[in-house]
PDB file of N, CA and C in Angstrom:
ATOM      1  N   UNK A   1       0.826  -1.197   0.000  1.00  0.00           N
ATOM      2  CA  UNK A   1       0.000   0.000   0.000  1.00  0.00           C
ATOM      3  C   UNK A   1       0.871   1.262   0.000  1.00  0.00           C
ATOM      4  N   UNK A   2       1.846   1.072   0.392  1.00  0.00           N
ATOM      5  CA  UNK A   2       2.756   2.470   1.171  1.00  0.00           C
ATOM      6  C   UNK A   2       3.427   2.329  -0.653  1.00  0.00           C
ATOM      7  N   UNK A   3       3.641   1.398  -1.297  1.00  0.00           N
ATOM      8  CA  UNK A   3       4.759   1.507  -2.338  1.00  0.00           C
ATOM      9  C   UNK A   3       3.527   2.373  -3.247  1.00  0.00           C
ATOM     10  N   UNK A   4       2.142   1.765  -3.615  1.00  0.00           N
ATOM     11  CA  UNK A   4       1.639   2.298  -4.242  1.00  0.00           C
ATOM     12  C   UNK A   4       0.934   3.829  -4.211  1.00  0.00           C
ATOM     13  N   UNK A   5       1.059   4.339  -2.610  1.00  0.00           N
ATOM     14  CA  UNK A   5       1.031   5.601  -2.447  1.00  0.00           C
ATOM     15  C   UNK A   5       2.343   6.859  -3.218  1.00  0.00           C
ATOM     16  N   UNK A   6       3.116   5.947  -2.559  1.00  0.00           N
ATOM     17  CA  UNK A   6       4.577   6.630  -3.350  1.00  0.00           C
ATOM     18  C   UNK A   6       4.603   6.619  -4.731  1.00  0.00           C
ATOM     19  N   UNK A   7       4.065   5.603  -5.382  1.00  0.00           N
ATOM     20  CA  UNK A   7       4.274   5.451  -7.138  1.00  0.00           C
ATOM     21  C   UNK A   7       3.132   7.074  -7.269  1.00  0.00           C
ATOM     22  N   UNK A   8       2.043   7.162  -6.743  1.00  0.00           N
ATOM     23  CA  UNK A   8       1.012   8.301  -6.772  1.00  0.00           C
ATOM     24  C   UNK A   8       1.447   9.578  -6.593  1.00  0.00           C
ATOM     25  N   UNK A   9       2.525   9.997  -5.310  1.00  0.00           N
ATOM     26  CA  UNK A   9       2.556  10.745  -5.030  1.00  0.00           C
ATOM     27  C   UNK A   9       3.760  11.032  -6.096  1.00  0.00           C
ATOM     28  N   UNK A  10       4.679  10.292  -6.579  1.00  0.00           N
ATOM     29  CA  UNK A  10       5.671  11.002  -7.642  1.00  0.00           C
ATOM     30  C   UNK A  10       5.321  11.053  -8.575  1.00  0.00           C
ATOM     31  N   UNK A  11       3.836  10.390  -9.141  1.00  0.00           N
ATOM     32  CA  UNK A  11       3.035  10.953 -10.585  1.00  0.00           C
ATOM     33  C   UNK A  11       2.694  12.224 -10.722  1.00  0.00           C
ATOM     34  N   UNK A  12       1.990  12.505  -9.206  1.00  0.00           N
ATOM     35  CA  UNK A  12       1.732  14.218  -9.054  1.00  0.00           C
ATOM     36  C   UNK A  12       2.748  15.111  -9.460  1.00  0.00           C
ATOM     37  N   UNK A  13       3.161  14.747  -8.402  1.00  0.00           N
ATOM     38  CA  UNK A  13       5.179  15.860  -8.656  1.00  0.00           C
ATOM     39  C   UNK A  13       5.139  15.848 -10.050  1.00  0.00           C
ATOM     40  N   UNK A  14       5.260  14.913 -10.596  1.00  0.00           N
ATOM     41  CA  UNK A  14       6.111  15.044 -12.142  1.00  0.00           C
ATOM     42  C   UNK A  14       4.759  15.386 -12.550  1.00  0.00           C
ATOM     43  N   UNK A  15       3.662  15.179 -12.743  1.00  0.00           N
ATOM     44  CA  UNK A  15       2.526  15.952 -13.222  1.00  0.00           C
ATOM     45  C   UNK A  15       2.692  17.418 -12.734  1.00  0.00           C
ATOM     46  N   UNK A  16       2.388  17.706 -11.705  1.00  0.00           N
ATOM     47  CA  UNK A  16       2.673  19.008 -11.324  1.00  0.00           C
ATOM     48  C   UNK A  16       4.219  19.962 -12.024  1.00  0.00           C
ATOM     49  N   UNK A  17       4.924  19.373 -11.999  1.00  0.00           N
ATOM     50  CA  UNK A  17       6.559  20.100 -12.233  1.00  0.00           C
ATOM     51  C   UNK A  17       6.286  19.893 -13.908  1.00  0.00           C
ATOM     52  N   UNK A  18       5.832  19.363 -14.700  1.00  0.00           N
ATOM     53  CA  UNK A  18       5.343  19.484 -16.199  1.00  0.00           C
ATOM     54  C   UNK A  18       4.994  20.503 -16.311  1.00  0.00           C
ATOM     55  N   UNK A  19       3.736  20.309 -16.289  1.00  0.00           N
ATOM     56  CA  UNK A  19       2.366  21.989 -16.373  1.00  0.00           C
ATOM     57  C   UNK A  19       2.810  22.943 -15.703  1.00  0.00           C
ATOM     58  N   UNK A  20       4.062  22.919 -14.380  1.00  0.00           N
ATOM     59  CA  UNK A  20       4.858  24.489 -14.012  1.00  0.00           C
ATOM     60  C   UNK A  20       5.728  24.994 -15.025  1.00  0.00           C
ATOM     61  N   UNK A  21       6.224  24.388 -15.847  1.00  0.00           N
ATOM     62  CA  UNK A  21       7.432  24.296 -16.348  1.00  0.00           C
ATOM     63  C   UNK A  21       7.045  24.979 -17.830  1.00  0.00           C
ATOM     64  N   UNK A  22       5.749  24.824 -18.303  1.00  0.00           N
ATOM     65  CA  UNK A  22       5.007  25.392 -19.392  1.00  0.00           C
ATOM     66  C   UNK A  22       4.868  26.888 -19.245  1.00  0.00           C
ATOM     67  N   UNK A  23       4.547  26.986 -17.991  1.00  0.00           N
ATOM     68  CA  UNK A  23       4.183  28.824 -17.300  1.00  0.00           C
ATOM     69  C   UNK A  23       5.883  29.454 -17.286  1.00  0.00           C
ATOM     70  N   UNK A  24       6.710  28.645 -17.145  1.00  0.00           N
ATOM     71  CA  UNK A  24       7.726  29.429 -16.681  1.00  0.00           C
ATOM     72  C   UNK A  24       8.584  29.688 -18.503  1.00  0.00           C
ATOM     73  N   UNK A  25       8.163  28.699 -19.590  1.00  0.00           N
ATOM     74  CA  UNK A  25       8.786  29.014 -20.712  1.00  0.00           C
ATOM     75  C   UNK A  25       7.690  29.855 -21.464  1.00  0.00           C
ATOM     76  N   UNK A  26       6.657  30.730 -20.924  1.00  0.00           N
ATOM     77  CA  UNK A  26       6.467  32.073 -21.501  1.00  0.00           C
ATOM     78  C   UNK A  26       7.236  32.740 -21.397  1.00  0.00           C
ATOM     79  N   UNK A  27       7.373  33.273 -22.519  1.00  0.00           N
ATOM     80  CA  UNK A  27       8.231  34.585 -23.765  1.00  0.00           C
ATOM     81  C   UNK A  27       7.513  35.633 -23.391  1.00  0.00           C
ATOM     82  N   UNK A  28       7.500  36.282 -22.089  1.00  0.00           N
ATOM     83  CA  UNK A  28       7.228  37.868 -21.964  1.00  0.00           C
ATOM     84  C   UNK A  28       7.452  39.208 -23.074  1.00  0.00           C
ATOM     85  N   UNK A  29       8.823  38.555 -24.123  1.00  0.00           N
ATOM     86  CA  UNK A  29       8.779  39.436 -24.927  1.00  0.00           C
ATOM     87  C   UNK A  29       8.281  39.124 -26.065  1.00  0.00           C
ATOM     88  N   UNK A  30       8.219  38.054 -26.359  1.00  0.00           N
ATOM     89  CA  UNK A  30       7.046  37.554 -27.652  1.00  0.00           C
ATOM     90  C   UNK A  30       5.520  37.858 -27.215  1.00  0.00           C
ATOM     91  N   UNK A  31       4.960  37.927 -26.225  1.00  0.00           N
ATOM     92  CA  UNK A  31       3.780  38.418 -25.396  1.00  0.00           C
ATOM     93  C   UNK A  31       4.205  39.980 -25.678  1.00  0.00           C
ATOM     94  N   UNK A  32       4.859  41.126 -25.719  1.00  0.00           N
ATOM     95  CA  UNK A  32       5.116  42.060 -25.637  1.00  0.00           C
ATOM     96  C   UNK A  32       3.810  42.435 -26.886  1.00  0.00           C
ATOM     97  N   UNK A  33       4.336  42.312 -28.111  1.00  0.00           N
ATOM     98  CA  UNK A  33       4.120  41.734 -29.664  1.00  0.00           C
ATOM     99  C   UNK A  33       2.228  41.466 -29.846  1.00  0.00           C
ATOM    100  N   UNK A  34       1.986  40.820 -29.056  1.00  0.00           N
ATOM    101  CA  UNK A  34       0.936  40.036 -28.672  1.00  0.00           C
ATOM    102  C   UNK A  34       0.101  41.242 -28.173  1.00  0.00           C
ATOM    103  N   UNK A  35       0.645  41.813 -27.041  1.00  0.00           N
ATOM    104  CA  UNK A  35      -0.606  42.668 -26.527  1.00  0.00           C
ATOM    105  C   UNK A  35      -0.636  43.436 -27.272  1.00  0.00           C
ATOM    106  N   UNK A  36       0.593  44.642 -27.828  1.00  0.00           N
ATOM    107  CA  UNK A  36       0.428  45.679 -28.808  1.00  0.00           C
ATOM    108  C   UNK A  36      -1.038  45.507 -29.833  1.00  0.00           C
ATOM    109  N   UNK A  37      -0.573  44.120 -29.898  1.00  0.00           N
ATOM    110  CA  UNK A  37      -1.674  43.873 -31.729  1.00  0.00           C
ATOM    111  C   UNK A  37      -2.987  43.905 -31.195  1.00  0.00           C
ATOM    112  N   UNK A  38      -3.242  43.325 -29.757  1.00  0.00           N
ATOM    113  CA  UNK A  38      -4.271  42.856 -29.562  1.00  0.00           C
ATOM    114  C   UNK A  38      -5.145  43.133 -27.885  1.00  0.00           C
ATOM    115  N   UNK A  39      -4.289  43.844 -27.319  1.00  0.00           N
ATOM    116  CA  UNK A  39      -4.785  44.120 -25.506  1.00  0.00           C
ATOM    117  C   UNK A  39      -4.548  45.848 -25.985  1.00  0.00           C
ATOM    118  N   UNK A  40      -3.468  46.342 -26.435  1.00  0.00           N
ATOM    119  CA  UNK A  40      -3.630  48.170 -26.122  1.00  0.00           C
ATOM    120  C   UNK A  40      -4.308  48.680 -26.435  1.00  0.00           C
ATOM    121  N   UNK A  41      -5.350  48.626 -27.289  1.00  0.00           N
ATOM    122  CA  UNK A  41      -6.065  49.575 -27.591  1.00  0.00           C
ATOM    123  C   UNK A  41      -7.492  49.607 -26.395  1.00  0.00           C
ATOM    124  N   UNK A  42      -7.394  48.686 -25.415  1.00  0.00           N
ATOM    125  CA  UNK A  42      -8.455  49.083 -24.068  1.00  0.00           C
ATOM    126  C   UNK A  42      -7.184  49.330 -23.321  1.00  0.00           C
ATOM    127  N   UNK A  43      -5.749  48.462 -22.812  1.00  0.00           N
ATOM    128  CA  UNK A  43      -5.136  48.608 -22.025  1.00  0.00           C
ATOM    129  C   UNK A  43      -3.239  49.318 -22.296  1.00  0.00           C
ATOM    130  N   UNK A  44      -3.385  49.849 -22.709  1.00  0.00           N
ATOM    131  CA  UNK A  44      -1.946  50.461 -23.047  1.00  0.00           C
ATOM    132  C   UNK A  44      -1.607  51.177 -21.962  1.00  0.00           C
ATOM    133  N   UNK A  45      -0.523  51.173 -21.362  1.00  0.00           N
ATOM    134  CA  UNK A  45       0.336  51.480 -20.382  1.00  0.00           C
ATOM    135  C   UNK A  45      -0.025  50.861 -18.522  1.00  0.00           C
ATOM    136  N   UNK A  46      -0.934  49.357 -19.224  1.00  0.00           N
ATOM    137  CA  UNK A  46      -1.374  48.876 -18.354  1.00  0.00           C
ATOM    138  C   UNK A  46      -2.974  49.344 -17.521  1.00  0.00           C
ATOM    139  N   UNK A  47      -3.580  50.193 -18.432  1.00  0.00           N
ATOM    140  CA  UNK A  47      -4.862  50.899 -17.845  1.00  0.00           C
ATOM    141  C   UNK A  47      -5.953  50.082 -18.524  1.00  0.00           C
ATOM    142  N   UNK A  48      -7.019  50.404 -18.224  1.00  0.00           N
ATOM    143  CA  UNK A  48      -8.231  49.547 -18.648  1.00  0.00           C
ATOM    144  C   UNK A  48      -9.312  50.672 -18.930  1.00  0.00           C
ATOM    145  N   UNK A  49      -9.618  51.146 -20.298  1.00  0.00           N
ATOM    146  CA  UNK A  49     -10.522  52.318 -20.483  1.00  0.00           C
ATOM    147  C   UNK A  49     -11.630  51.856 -20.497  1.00  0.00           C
ATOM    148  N   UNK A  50     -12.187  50.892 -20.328  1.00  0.00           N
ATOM    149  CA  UNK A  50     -13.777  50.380 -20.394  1.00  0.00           C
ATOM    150  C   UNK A  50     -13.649  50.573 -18.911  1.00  0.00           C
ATOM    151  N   UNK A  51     -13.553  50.196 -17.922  1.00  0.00           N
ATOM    152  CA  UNK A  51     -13.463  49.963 -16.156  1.00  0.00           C
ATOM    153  C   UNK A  51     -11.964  50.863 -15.717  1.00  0.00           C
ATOM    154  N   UNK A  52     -11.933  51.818 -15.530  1.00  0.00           N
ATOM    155  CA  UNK A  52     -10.959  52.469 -14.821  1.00  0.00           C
ATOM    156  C   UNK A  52      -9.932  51.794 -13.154  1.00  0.00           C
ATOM    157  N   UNK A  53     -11.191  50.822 -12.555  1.00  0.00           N
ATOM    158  CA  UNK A  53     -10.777  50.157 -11.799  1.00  0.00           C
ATOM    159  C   UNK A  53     -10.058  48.992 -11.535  1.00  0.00           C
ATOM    160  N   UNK A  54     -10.251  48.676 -12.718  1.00  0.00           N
ATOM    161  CA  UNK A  54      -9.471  47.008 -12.856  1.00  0.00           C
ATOM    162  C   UNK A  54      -8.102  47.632 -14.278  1.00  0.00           C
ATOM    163  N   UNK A  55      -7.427  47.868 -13.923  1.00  0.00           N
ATOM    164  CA  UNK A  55      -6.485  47.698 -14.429  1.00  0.00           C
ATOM    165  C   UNK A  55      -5.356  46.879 -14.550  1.00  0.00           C
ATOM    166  N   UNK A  56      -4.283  46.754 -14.966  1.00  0.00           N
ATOM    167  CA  UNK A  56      -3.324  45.510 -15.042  1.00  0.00           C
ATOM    168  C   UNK A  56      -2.419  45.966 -14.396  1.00  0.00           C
ATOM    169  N   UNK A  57      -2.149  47.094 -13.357  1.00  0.00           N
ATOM    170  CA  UNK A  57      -1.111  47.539 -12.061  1.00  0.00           C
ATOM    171  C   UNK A  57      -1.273  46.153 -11.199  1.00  0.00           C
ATOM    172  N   UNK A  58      -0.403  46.097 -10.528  1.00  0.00           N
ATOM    173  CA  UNK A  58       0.168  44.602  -9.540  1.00  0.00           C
ATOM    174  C   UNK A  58      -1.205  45.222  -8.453  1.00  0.00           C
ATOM    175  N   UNK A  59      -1.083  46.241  -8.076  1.00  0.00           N
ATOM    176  CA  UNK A  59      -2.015  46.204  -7.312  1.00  0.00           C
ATOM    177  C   UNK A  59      -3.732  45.605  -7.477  1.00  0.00           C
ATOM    178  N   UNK A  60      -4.134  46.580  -8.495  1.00  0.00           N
ATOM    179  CA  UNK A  60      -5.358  45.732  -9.141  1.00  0.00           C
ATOM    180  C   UNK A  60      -5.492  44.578  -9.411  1.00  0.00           C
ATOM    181  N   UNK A  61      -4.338  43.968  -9.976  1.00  0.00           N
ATOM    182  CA  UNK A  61      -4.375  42.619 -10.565  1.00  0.00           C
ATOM    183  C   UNK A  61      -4.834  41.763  -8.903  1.00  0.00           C
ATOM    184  N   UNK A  62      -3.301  42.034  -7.995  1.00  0.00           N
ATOM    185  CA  UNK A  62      -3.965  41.424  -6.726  1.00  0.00           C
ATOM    186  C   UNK A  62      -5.536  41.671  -5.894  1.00  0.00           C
ATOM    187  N   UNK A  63      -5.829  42.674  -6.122  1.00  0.00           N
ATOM    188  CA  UNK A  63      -7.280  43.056  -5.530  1.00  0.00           C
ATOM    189  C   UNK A  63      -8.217  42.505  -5.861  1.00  0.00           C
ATOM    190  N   UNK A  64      -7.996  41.965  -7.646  1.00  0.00           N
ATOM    191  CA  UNK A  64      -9.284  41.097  -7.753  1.00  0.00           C
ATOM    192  C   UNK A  64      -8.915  39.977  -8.282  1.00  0.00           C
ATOM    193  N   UNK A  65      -7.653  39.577  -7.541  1.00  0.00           N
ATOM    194  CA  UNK A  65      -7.237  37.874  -7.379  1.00  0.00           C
ATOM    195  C   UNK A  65      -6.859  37.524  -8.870  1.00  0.00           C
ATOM    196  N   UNK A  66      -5.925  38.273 -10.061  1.00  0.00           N
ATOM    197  CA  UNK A  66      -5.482  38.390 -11.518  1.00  0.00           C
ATOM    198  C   UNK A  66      -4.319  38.162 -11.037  1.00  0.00           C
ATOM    199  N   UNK A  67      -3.782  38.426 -10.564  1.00  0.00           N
ATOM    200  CA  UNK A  67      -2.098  38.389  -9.904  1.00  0.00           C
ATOM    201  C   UNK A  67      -1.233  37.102  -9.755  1.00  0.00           C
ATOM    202  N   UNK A  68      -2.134  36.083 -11.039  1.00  0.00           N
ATOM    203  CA  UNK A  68      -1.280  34.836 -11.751  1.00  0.00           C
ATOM    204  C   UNK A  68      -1.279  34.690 -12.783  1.00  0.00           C
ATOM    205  N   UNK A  69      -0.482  33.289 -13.673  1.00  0.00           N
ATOM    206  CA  UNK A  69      -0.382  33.136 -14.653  1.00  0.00           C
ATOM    207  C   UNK A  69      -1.534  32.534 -15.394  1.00  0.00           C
ATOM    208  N   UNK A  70      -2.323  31.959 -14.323  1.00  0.00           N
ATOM    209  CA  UNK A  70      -3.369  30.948 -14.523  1.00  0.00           C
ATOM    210  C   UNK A  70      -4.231  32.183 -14.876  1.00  0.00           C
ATOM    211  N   UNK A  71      -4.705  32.798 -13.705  1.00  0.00           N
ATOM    212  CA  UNK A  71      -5.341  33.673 -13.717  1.00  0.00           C
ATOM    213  C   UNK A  71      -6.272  34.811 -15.190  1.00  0.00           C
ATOM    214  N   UNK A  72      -4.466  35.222 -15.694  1.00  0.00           N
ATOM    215  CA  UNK A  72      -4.318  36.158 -16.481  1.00  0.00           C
ATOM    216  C   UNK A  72      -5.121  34.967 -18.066  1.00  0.00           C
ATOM    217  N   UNK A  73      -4.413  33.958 -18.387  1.00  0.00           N
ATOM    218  CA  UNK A  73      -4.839  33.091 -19.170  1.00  0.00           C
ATOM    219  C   UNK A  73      -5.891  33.262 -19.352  1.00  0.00           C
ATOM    220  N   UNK A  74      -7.233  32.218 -18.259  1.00  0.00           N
ATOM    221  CA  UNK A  74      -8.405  32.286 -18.477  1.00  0.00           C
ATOM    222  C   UNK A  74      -9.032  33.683 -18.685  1.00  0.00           C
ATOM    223  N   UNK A  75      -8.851  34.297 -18.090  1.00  0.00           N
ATOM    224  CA  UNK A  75      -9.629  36.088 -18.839  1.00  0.00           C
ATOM    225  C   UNK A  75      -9.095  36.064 -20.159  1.00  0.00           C
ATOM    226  N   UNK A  76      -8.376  35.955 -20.411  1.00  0.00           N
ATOM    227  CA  UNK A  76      -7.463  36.299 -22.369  1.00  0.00           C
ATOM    228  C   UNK A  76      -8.269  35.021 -22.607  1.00  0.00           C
ATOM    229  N   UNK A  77      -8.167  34.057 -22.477  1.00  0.00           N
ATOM    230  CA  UNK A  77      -8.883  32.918 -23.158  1.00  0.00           C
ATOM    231  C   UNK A  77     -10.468  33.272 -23.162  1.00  0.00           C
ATOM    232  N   UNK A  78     -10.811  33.039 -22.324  1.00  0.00           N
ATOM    233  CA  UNK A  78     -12.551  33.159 -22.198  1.00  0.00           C
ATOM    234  C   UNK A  78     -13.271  34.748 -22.565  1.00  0.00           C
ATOM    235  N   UNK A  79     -12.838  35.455 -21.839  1.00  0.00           N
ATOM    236  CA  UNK A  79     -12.784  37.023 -21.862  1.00  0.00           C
ATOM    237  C   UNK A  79     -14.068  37.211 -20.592  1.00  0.00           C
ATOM    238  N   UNK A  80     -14.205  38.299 -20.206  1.00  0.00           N
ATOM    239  CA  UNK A  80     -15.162  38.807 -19.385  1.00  0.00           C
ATOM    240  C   UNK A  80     -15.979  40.225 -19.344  1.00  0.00           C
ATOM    241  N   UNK A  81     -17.383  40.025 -19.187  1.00  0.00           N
ATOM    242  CA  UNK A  81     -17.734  41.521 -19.021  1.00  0.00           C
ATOM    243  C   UNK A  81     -17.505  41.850 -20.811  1.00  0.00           C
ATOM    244  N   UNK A  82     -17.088  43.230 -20.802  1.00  0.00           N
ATOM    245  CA  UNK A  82     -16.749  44.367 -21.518  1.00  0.00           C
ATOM    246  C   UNK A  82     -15.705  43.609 -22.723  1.00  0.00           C
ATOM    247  N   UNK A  83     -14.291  42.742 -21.962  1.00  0.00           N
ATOM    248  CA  UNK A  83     -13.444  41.731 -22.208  1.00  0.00           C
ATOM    249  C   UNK A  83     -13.685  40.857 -23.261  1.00  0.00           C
ATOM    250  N   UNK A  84     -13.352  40.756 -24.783  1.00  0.00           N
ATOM    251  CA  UNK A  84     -13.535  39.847 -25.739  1.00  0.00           C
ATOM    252  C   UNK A  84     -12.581  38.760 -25.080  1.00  0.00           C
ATOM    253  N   UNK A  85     -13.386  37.111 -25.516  1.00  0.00           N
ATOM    254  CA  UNK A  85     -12.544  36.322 -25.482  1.00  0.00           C
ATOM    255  C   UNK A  85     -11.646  35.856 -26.782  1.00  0.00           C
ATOM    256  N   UNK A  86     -10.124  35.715 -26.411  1.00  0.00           N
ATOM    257  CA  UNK A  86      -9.322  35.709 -27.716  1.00  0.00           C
ATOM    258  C   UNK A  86      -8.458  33.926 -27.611  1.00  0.00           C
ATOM    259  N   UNK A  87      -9.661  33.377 -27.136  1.00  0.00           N
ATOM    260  CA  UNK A  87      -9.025  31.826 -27.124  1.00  0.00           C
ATOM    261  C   UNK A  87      -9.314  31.248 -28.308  1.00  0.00           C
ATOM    262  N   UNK A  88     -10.048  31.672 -29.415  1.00  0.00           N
ATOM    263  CA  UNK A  88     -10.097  31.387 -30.772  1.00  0.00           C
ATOM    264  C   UNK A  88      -9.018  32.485 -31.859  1.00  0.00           C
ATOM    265  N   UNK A  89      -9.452  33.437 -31.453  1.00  0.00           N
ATOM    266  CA  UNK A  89      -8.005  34.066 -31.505  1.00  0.00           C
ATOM    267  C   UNK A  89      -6.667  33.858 -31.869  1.00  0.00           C
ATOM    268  N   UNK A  90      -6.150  33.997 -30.288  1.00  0.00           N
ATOM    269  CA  UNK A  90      -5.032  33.463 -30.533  1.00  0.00           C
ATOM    270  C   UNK A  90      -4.212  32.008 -30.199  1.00  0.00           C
ATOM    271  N   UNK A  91      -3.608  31.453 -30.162  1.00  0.00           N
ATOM    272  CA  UNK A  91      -3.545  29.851 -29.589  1.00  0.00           C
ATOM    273  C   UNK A  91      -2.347  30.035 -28.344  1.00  0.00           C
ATOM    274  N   UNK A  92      -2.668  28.879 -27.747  1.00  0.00           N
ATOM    275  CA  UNK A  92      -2.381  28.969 -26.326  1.00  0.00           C
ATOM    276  C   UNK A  92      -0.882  29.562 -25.885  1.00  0.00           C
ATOM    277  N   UNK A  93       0.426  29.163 -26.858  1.00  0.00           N
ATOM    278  CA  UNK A  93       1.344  30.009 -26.212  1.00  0.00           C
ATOM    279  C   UNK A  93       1.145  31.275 -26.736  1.00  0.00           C
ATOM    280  N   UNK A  94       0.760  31.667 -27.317  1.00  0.00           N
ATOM    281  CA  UNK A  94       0.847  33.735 -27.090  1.00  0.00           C
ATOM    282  C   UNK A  94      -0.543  33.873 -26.267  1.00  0.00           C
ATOM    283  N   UNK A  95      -1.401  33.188 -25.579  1.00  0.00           N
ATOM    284  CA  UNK A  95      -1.947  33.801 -24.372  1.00  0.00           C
ATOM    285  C   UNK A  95      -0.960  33.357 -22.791  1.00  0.00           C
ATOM    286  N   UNK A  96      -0.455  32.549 -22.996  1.00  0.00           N
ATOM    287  CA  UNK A  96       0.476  32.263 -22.249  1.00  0.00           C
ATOM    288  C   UNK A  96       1.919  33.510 -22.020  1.00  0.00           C
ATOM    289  N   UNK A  97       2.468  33.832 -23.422  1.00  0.00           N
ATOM    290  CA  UNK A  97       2.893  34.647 -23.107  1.00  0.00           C
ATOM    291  C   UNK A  97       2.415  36.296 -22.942  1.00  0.00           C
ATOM    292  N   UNK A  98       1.489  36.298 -23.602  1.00  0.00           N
ATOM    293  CA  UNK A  98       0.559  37.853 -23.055  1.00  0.00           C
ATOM    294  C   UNK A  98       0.485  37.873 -21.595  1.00  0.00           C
ATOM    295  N   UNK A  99       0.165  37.130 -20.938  1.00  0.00           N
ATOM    296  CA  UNK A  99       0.292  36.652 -19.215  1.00  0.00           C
ATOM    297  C   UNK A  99       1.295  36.861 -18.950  1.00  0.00           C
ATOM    298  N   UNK A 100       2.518  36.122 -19.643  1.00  0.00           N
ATOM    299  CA  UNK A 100       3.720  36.733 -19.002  1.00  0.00           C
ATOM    300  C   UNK A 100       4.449  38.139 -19.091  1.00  0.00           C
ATOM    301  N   UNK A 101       3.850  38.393 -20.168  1.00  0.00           N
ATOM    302  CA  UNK A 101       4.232  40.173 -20.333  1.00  0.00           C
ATOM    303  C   UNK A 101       3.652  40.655 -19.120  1.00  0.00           C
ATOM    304  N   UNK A 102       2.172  40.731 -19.438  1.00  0.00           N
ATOM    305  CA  UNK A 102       1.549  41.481 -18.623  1.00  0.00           C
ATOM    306  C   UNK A 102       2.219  41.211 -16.399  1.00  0.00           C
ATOM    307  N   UNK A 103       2.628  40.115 -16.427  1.00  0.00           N
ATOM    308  CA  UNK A 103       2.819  39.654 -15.201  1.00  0.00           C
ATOM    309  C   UNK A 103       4.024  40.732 -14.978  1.00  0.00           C
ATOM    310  N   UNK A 104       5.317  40.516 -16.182  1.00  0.00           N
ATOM    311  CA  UNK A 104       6.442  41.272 -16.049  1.00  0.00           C
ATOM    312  C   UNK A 104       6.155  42.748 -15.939  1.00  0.00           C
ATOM    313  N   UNK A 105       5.142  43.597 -16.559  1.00  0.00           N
ATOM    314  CA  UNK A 105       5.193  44.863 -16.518  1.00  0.00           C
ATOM    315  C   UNK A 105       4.138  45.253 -15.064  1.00  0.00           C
ATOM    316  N   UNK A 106       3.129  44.118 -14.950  1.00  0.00           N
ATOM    317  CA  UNK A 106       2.835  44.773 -13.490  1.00  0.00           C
ATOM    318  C   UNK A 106       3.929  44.707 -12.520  1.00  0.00           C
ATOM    319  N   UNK A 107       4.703  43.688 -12.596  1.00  0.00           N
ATOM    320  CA  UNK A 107       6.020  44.012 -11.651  1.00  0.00           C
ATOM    321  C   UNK A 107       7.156  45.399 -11.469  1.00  0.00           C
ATOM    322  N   UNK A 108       6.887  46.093 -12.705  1.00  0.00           N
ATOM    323  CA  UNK A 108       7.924  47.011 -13.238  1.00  0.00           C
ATOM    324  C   UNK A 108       7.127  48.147 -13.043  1.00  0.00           C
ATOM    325  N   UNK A 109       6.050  47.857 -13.085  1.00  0.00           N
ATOM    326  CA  UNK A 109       5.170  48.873 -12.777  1.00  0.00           C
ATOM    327  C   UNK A 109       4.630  50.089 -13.925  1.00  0.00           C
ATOM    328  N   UNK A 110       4.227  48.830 -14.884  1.00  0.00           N
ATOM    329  CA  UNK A 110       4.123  49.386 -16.310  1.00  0.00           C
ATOM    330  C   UNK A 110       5.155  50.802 -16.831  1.00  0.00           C
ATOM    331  N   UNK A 111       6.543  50.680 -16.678  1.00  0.00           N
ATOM    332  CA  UNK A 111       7.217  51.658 -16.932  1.00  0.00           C
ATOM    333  C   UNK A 111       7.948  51.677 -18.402  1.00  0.00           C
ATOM    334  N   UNK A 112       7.458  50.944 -19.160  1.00  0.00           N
ATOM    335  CA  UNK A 112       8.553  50.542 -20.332  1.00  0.00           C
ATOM    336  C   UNK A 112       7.075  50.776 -21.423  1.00  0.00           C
TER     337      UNK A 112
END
């Protein structure tokens, strides 16, 4: 019983450390590319002109729980509200990396 717990629990791990490992090879600057064409014209310099309140600042993002990779995905995929969804769009690594842009410039504090 104990061997077959262990065979389980290192399927997870390596399941888990896979699907991390996908988030961490987003291209923040191929996402750069990505939003220009397709997020600035509501959000350029990280602002949100439909909702003034939800913007893509680290702060906002954390306030209404956006402040991941997962996070950022499903809104770009599905879309919300006001929000077109662009999961037909665009295919999964450039929403992957649009997430990671956007993750990098709320860190920087949309200064670039």
């Amino acid at each position: 019983m104990k061997k077959i717990i262990s065979v389980l629990l290192l399927g997870i791990a390596i399941f888990t450390l896979t699907f991390s490992n996908s988030a961490l090879a987003a291209d923040a600057a191929a996402g750069a590319s990505v939003f220009k064409a397709n997020c600035a014209q509501c959000h350029l310099g990280g602002k949100n002109l439909v909702n003034a309140a939800k913007t893509l600042k680290k702060e906002a993002l954390e306030e209404y729980d956006m402040y991941s990779q997962e996070a950022i995905i499903t809104q770009v995929r599905r879309g919300k509200g006001a929000m077109p969804a662009f999961g037909k769009r665009l295919n999964p690594a450039q929403i992957e990396n649009v997430a990671a842009y956007v993750l990098e410039q709320a860190d920087e504090g949309w200064k670039k």
